[in-house]
N, C-alpha and C. Protein backbone atom coordinates (compact mmCIF):
# COMPACT_ATOMS: atom_id res chain seq x y z
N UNK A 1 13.22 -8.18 -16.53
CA UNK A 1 12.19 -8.15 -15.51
C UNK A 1 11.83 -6.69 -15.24
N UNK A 2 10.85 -6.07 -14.94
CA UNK A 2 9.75 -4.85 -14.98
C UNK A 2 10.06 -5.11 -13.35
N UNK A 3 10.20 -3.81 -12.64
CA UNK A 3 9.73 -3.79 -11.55
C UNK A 3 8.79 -2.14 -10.96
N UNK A 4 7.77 -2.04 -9.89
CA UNK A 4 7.03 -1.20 -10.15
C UNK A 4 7.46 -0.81 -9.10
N UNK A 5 7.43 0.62 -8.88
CA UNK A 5 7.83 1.53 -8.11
C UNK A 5 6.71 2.54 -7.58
N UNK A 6 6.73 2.18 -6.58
CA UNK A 6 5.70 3.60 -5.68
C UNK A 6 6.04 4.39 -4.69
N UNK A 7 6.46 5.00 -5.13
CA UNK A 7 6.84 6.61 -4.19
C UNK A 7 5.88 7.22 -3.18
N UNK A 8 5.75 6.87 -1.72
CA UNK A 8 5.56 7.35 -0.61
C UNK A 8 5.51 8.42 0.33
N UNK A 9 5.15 9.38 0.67
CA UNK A 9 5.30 10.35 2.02
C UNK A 9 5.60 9.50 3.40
N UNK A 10 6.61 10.17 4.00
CA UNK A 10 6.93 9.93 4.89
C UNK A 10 5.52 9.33 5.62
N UNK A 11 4.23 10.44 6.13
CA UNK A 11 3.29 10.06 6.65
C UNK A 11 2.65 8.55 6.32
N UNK A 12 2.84 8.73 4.71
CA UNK A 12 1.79 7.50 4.45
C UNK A 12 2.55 6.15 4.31
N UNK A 13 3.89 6.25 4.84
CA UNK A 13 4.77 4.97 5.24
C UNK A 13 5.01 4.31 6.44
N UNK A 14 4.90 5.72 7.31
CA UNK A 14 4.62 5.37 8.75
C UNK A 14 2.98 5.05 8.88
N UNK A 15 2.08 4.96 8.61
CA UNK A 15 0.74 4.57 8.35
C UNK A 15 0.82 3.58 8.25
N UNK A 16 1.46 3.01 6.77
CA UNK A 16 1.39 1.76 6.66
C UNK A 16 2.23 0.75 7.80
N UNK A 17 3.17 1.07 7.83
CA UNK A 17 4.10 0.72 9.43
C UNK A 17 3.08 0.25 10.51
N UNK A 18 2.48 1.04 11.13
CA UNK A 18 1.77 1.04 11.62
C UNK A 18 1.01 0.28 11.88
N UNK A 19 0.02 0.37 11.26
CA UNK A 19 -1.29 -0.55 10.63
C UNK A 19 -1.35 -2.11 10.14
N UNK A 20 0.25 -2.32 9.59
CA UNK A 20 0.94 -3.41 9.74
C UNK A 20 1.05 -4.54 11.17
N UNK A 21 2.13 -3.31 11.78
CA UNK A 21 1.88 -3.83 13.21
C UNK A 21 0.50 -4.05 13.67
N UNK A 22 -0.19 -3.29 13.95
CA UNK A 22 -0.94 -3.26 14.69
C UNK A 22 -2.00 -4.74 14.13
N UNK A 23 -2.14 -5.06 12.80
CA UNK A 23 -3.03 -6.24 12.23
C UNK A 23 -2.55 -7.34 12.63
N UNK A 24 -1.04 -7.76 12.63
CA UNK A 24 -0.15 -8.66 12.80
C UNK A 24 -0.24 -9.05 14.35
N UNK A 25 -0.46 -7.84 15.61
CA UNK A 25 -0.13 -7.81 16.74
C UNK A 25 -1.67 -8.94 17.01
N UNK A 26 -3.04 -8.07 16.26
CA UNK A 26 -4.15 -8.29 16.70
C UNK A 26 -4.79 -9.80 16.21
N UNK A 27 -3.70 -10.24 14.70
CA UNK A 27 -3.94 -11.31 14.39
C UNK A 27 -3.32 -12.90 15.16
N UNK A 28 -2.03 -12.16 15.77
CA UNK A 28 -1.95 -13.37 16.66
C UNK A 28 -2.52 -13.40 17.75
N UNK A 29 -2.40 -12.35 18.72
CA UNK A 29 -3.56 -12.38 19.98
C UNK A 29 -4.62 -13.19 19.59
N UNK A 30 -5.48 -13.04 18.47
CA UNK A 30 -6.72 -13.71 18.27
C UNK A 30 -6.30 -15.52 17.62
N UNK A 31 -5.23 -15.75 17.45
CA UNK A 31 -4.81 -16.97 16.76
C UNK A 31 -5.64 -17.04 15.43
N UNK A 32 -5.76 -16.14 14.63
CA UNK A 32 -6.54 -15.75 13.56
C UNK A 32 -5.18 -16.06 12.18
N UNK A 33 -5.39 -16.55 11.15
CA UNK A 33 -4.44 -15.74 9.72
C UNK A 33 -4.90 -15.12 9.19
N UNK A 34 -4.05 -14.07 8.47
CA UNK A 34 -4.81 -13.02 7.76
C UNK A 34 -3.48 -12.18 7.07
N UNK A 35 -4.04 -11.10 6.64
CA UNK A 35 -2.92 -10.13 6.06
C UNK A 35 -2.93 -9.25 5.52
N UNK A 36 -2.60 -8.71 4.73
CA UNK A 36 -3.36 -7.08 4.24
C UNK A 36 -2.69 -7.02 2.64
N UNK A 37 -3.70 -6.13 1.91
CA UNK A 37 -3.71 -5.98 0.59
C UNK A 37 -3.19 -4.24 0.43
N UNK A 38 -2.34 -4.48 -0.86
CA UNK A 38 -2.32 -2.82 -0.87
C UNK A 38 -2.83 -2.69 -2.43
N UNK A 39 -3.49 -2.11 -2.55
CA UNK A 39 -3.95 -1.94 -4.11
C UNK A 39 -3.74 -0.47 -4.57
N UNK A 40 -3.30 -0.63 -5.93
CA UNK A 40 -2.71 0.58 -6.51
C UNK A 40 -3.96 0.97 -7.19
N UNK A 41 -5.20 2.56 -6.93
CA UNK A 41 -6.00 2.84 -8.07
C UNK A 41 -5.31 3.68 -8.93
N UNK A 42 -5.38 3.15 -10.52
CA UNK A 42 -4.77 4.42 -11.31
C UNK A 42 -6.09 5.02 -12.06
N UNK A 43 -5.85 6.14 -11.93
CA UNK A 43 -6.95 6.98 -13.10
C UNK A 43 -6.30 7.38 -14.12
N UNK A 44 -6.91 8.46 -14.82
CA UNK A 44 -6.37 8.71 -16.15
C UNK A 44 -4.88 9.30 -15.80
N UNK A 45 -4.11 9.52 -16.55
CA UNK A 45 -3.03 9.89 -16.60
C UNK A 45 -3.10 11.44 -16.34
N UNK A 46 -2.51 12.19 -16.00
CA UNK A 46 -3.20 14.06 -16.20
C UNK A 46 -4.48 14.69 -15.49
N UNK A 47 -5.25 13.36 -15.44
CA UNK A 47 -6.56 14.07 -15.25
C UNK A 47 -7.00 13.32 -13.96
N UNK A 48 -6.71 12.63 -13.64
CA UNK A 48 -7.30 11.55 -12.04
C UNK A 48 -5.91 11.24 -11.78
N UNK A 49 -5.53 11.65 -10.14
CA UNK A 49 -4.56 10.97 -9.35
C UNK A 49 -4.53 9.53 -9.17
N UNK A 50 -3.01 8.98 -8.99
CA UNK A 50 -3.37 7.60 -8.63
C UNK A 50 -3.29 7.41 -7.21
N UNK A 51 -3.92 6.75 -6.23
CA UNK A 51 -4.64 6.42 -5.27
C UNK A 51 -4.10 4.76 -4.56
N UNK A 52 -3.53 4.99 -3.30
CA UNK A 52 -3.10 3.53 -2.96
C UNK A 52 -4.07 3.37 -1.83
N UNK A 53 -4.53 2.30 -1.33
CA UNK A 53 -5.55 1.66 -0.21
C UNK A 53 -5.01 0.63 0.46
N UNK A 54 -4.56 0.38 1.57
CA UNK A 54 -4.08 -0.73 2.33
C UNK A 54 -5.52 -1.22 2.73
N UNK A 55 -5.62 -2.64 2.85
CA UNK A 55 -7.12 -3.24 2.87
C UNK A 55 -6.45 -4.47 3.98
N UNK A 56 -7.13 -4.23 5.09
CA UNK A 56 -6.97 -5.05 6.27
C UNK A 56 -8.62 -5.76 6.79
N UNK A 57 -8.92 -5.50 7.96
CA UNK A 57 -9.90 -5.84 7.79
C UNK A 57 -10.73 -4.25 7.68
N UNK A 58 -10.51 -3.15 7.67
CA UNK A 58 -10.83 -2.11 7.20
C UNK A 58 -10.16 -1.58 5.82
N UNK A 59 -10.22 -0.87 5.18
CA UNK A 59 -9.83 -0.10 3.98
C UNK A 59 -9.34 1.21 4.47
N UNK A 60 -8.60 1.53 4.54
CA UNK A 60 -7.81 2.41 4.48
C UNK A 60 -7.16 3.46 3.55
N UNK A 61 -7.60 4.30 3.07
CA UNK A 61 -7.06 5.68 1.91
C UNK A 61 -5.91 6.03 2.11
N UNK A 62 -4.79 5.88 1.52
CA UNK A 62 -3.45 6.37 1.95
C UNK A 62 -3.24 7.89 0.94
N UNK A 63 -4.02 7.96 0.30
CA UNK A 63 -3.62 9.17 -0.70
C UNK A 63 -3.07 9.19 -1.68
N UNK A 64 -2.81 10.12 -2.70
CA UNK A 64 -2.44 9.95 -3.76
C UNK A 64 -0.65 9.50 -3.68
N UNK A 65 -0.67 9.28 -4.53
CA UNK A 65 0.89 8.26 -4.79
C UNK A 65 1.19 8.56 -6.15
N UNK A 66 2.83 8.18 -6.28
CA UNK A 66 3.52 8.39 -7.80
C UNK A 66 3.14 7.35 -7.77
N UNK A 67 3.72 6.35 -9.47
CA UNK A 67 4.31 5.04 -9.65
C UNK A 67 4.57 5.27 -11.09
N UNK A 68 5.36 4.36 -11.44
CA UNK A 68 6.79 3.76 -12.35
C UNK A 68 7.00 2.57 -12.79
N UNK A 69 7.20 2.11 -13.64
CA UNK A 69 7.55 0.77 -14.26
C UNK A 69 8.94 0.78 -14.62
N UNK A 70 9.45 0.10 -13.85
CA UNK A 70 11.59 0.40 -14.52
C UNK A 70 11.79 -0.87 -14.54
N UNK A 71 12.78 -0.90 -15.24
CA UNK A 71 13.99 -2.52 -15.54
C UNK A 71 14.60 -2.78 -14.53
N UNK A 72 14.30 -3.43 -14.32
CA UNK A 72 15.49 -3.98 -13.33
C UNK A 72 16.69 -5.09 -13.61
N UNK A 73 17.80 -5.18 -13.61
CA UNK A 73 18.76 -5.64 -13.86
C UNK A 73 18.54 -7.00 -13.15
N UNK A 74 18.87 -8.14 -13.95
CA UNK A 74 18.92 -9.39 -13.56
C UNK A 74 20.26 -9.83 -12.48
């Protein structure tokens, strides 16, 4: 099994933290379901950073990000 790895800043973890709460807080107040997307953009390798976006009911830029494909032990 492949598992993918994305390496974070402190800032852009507490962001997501955050923003978490705060959707979750606003989605039950409203008796609404819902939930949030995080999408990984990759560009070229060398030449374009890769780019993560938490997508709530706004979009959100979290900034550039590592990521990794490793094994993971069964």
């Amino acid at each position: 099994m492949r598992k993918l790895e994305i390496t974070l800043t402190e800032e852009q973890y507490q962001h997501i933290q955050e923003e978490t709460r705060y959707v979750n807080r606003t989605h039950l107040s409203e008796g609404v379901f819902g939930g949030y997307e995080l999408c990984l953009h990759v560009g070229v390798p060398d030449v374009f950073g890769c780019t993560l976006e938490l997508k709530t009911n706004n979009s959100i830029d979290l900034g550039e990000v590592e990521w990794k494909f490793t094994n993971q032990e069964s």
